[in-house]
C-alpha atoms as a PDB file:
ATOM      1  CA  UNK A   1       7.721 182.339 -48.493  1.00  0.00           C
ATOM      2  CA  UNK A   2       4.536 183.783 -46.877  1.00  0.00           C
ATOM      3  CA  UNK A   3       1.266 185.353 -47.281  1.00  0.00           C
ATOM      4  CA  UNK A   4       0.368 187.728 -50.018  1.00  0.00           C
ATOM      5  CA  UNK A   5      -1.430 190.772 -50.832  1.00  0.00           C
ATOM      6  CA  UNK A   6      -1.706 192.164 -54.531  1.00  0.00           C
ATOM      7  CA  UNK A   7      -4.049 194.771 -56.393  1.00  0.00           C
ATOM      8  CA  UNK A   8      -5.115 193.641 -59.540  1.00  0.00           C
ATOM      9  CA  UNK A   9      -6.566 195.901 -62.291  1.00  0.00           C
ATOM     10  CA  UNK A  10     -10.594 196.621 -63.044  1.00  0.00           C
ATOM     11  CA  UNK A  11     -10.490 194.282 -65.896  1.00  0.00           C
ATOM     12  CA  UNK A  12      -8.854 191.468 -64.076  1.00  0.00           C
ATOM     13  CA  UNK A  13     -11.470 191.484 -60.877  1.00  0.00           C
ATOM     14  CA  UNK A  14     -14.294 191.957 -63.328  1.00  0.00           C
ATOM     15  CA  UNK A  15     -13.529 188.667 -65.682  1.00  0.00           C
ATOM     16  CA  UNK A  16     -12.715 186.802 -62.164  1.00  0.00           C
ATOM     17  CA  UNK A  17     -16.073 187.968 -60.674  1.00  0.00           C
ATOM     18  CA  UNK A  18     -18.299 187.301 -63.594  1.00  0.00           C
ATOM     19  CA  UNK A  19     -19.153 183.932 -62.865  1.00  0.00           C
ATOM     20  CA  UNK A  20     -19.975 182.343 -59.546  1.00  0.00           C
ATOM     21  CA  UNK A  21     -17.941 179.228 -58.796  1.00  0.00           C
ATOM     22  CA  UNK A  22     -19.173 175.846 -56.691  1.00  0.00           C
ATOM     23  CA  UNK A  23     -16.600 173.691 -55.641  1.00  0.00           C
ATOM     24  CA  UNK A  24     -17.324 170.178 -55.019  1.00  0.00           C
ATOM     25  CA  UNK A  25     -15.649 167.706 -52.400  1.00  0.00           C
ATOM     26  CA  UNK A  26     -14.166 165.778 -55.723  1.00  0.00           C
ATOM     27  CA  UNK A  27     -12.663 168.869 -56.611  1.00  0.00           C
ATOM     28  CA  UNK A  28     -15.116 169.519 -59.815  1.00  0.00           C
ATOM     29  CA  UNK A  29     -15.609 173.383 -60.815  1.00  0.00           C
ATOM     30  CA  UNK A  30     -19.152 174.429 -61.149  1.00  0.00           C
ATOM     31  CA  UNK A  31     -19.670 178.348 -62.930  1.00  0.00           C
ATOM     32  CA  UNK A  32     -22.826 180.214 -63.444  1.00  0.00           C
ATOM     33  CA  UNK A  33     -22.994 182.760 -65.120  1.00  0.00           C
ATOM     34  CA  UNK A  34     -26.096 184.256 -63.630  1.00  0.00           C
ATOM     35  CA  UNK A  35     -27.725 184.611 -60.227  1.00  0.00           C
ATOM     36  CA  UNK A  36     -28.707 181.087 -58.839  1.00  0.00           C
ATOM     37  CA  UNK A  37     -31.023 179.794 -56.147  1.00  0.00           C
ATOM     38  CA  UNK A  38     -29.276 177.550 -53.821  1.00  0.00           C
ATOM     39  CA  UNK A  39     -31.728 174.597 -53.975  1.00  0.00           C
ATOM     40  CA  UNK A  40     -31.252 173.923 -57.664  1.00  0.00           C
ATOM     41  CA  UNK A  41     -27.344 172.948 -56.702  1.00  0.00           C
ATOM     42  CA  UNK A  42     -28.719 171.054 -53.443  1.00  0.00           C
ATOM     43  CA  UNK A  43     -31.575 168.839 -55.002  1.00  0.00           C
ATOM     44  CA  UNK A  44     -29.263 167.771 -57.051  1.00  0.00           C
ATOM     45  CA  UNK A  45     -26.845 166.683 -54.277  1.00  0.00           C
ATOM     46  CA  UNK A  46     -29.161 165.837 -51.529  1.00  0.00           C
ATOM     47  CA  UNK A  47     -26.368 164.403 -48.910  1.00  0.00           C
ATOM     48  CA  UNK A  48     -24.500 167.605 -49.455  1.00  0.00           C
ATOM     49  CA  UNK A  49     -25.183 171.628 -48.501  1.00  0.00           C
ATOM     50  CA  UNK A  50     -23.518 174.691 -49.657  1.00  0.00           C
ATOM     51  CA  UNK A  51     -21.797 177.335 -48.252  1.00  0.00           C
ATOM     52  CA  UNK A  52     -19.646 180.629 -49.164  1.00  0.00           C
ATOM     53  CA  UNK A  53     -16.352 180.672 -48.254  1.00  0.00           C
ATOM     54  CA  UNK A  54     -16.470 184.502 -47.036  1.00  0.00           C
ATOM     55  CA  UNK A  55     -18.456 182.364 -44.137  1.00  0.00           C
ATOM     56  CA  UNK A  56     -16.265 179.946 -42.716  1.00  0.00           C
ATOM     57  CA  UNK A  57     -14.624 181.067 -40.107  1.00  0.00           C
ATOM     58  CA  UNK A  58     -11.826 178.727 -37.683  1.00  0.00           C
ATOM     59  CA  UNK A  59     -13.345 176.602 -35.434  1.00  0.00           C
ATOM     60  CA  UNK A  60     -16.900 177.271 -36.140  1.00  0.00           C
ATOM     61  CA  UNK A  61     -19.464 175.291 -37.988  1.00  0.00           C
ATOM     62  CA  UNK A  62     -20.360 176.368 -41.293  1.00  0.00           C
ATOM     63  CA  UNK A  63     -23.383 178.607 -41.804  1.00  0.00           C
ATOM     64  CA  UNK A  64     -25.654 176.924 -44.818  1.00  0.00           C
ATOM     65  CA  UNK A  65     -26.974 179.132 -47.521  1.00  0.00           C
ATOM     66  CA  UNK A  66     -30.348 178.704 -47.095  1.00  0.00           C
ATOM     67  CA  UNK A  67     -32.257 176.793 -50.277  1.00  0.00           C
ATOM     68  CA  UNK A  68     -33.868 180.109 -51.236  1.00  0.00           C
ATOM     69  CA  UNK A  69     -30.666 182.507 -51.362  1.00  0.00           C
ATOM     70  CA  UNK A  70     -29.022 183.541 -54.627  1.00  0.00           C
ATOM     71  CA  UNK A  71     -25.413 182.506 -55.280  1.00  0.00           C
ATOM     72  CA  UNK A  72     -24.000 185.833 -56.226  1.00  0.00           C
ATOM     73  CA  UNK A  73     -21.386 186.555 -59.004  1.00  0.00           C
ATOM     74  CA  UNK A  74     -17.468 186.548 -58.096  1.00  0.00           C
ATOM     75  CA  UNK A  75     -18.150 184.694 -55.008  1.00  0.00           C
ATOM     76  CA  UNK A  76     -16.766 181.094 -54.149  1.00  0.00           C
ATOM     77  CA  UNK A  77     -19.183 177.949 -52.674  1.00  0.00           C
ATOM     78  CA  UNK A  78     -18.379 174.889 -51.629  1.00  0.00           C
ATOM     79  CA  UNK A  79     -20.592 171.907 -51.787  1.00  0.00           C
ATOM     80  CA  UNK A  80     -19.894 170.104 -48.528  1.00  0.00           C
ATOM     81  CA  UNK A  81     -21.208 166.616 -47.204  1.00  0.00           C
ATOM     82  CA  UNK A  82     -23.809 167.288 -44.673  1.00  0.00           C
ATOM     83  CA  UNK A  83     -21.814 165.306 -41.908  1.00  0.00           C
ATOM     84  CA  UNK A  84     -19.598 168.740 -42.012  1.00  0.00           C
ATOM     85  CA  UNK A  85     -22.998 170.716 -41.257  1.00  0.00           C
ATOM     86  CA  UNK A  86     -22.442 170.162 -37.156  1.00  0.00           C
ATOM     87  CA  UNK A  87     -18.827 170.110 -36.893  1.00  0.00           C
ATOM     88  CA  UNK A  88     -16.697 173.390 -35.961  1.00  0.00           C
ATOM     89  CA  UNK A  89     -14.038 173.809 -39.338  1.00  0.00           C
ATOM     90  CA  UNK A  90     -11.003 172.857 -37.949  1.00  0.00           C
ATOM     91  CA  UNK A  91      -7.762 174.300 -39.266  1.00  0.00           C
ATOM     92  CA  UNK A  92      -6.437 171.327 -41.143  1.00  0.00           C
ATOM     93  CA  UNK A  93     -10.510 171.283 -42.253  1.00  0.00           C
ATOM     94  CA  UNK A  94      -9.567 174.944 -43.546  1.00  0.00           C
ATOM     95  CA  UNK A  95      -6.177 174.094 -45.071  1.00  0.00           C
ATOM     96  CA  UNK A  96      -7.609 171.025 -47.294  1.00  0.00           C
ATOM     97  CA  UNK A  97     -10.632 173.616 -48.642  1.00  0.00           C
ATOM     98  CA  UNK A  98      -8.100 175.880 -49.748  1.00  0.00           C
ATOM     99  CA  UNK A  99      -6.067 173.301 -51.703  1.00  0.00           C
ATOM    100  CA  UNK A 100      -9.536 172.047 -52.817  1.00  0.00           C
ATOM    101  CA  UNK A 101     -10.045 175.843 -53.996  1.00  0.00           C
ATOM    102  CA  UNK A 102      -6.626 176.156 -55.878  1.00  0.00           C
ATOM    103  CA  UNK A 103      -6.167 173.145 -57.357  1.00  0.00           C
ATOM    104  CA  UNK A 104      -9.976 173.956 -58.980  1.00  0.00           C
ATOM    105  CA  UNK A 105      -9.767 177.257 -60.057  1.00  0.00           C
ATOM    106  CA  UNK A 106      -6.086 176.976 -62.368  1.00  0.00           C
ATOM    107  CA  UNK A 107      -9.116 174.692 -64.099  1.00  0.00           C
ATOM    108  CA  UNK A 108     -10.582 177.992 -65.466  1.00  0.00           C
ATOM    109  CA  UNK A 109      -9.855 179.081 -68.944  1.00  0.00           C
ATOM    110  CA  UNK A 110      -6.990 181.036 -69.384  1.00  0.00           C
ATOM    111  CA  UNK A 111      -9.076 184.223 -69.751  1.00  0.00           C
ATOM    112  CA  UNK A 112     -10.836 184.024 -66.595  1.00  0.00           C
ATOM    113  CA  UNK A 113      -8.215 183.645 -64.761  1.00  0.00           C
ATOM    114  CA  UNK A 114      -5.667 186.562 -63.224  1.00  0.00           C
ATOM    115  CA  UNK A 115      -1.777 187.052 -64.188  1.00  0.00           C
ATOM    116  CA  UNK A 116      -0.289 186.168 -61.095  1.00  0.00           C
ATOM    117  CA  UNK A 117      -0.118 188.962 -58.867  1.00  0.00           C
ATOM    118  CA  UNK A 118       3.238 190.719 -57.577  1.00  0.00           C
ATOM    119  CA  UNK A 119       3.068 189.926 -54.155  1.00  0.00           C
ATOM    120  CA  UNK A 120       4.217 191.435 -50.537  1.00  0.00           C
ATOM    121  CA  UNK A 121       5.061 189.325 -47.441  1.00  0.00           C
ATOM    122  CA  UNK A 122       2.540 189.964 -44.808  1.00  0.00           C
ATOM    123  CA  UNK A 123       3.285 186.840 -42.332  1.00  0.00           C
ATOM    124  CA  UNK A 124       6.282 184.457 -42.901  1.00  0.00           C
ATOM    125  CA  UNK A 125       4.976 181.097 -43.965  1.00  0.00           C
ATOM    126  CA  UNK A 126       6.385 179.542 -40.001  1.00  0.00           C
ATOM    127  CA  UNK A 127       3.485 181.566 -38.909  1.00  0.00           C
ATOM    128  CA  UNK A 128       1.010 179.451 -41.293  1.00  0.00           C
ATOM    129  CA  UNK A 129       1.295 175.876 -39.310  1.00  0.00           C
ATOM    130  CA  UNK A 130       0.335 173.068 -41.239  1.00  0.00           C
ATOM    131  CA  UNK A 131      -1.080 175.480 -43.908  1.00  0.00           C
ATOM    132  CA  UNK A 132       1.636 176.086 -46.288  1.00  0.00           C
ATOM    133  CA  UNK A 133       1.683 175.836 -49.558  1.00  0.00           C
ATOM    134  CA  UNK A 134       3.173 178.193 -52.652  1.00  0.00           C
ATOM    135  CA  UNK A 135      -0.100 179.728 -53.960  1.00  0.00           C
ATOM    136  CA  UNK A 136      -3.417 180.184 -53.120  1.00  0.00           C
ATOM    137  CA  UNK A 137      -6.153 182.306 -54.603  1.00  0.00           C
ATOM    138  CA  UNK A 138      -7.374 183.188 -51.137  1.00  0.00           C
ATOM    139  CA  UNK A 139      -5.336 182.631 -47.821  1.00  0.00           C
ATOM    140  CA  UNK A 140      -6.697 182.165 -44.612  1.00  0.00           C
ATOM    141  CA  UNK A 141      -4.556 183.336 -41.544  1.00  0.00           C
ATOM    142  CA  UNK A 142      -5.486 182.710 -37.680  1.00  0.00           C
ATOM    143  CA  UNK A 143      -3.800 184.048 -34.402  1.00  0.00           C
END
């Protein structure tokens, strides 16, 4: 098994994207369904920032969304413990968000979410390290 890549149709993207999605460390699913300022997640979890996941990047520390920035539609946050907020994201770090991610978003009602997507190999999963697993709705690969 490895890493795959899939088109899904208009309609399938646009009920995925309507809503954007805050994923706490205790694996709870936040949704809004319109534009959101940052701070009103944070001040009500004051040991904890927020950052997209189109940010982290391997062995960097994660960039926090500033109190004042909009949480845009479609787009994945997670809601991390400040004690994350100096650390470079290791890849086990990485691994354990994604699992985090997928075990969250099946969570969704069934019309939110997408039909499984046909899938093409891209990387075979001994390329993946400690990162394998049979499905997530995002993959991250390193080299």
């Amino acid at each position: 098994m490895g890493n795959c890549a899939s088109q899904q149709t208009t309609e399938q993207r646009k009920s995925i994207s309507s809503t954007a999605k805050v994923i706490h460390m205790d694996g709870k699913l936040q949704e809004f369904k319109q534009p959101i300022k940052a701070h009103h997640i944070i001040s009500q979890n004051p040991k904890c920032f927020l950052c997209s996941s189109e940010s982290m990047l391997l062995d960097s520390v994660v960039p926090q969304m500033k109190e004042d920035e909009e949480l845009q539609l479609g787009q994945i946050y997670f809601l991390m413990p400040l004690k994350f907020s100096q650390s470079p994201l290791s890849l086990p770090d990485l691994c354990a968000l994604a699992i985090k991610a997928s075990a969250a978003l099946p969570s969704l009602p069934h019309q939110s979410r997408p039909s499984r997507p046909e899938c093409k190999t891209l990387l075979p999963s001994d390329d993946l390290g400690p990162c394998k697993s049979r499905h997530h709705p995002f993959s991250f690969v390193t080299r």
